[in-house]
Protein backbone atom coordinates (compact mmCIF):
# COMPACT_ATOMS: atom_id res chain seq x y z
CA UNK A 1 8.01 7.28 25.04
CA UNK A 2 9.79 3.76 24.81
CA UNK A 3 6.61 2.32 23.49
CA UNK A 4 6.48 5.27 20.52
CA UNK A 5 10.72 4.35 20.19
CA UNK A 6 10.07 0.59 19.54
CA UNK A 7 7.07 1.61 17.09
CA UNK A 8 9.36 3.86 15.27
CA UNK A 9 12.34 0.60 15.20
CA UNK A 10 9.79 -1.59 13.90
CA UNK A 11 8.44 0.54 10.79
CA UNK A 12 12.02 1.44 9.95
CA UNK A 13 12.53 -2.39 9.95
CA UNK A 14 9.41 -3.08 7.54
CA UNK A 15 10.31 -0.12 5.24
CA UNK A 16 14.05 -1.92 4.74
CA UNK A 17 12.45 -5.27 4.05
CA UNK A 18 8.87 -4.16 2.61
CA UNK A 19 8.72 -6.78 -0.16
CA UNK A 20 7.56 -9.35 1.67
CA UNK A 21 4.53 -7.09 3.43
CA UNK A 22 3.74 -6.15 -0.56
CA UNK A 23 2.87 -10.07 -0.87
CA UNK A 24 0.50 -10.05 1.99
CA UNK A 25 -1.03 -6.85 0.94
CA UNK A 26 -1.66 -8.14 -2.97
CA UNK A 27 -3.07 -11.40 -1.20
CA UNK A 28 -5.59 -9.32 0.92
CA UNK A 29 -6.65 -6.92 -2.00
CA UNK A 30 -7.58 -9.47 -4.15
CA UNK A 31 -9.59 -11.65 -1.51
CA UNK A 32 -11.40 -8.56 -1.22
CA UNK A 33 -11.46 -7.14 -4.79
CA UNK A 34 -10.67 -10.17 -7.48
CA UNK A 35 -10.08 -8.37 -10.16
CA UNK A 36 -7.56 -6.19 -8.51
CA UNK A 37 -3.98 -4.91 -9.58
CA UNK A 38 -1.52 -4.06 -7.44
CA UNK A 39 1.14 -1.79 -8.04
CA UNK A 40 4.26 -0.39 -5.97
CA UNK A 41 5.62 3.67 -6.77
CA UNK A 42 7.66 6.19 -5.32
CA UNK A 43 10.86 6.53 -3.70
CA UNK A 44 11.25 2.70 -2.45
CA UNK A 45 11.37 1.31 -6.33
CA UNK A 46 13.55 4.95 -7.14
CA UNK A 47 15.91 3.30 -4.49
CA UNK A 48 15.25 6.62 -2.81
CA UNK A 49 13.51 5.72 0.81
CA UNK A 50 14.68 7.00 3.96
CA UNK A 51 13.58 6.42 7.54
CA UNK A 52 10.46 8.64 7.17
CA UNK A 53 9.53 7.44 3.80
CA UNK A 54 6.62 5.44 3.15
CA UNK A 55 6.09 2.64 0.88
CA UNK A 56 3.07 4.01 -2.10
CA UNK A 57 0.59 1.10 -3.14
CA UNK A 58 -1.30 1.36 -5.33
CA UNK A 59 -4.61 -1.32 -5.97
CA UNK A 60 -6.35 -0.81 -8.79
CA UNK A 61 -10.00 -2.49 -9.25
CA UNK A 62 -13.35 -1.28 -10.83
CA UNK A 63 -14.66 -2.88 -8.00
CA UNK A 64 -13.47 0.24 -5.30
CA UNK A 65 -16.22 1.97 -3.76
CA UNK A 66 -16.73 6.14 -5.00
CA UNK A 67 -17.54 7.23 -1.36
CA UNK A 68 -14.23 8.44 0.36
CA UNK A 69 -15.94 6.72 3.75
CA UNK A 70 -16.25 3.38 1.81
CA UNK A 71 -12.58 3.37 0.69
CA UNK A 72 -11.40 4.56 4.09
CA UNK A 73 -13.01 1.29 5.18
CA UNK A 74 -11.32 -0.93 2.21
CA UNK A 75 -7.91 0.33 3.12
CA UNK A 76 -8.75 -0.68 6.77
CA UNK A 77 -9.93 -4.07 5.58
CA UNK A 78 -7.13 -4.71 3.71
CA UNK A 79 -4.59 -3.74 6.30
CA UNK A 80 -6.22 -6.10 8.64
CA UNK A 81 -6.21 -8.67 6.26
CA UNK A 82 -2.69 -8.31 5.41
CA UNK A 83 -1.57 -8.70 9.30
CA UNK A 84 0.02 -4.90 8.86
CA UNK A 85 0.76 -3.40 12.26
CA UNK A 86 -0.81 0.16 13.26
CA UNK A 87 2.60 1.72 12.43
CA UNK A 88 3.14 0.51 9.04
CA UNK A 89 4.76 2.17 6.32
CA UNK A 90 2.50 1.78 3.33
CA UNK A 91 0.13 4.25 1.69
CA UNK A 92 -2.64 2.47 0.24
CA UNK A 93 -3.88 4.56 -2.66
CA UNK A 94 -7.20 3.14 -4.94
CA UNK A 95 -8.18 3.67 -8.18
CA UNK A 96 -10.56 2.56 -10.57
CA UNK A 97 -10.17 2.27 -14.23
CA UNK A 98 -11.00 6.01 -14.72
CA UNK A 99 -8.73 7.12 -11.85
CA UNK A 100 -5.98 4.81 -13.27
CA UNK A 101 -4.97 7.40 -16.02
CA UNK A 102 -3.62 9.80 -13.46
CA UNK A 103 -1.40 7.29 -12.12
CA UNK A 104 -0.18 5.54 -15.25
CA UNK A 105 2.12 8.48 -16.06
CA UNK A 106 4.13 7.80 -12.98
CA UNK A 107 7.40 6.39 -14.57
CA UNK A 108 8.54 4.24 -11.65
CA UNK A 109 5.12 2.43 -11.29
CA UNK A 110 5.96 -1.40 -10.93
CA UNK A 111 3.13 -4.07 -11.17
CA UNK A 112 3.27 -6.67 -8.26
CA UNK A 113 0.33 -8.42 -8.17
């Protein structure tokens, strides 16, 4: 029970101060994918995030694999290259060119990297 406590201190810490971890993330998706873009939406750029929010990413590359499996994996990689702990707030969410349309008419998108 302590152990799931601390976990739950620690992600409410990187959800205050997730700008930094946004860096690290845009760092590790474009080692990966070079062409990517990386985008932050939702509640934490509405200045709307509480302690059970999460922080929405959202890496866009033509290079991101179709199979569900494949991106499972690419989220993985990138997490691990990023140095982002199992409890992390972010939502990694992919999207090809295509796939980009749906997301574009999200007002509060906000290019990062």
């Amino acid at each position: 029970m302590e152990n799931y406590l601390e976990a739950l201190i620690e992600r409410a810490k990187i959800l205050k101060n997730w700008r930094p971890y946004t860096e690290k993330i845009t760092e590790a998706a474009k080692r990966i994918l070079p062409d990517a873009e990386v985008y932050v939406f939702g509640s934490v750029i509405r200045g709307e995030a509480v302690g059970g929010s999460d922080v929405d990413i959202l890496i866009k590359s033509d290079m991101i694999p179709k199979s569900n499996i494949e991106r499972a994996e690419l989220k993985l990689k990138i997490e691990e290259l990023a140095g982002l702990p199992p409890f992390h707030p972010f939502e990694i969410h992919l999207a090809n060119s295509e796939e980009m349309r749906f997301y574009s008419r999200i007002k509060e998108l906000t290019k990062i990297g």
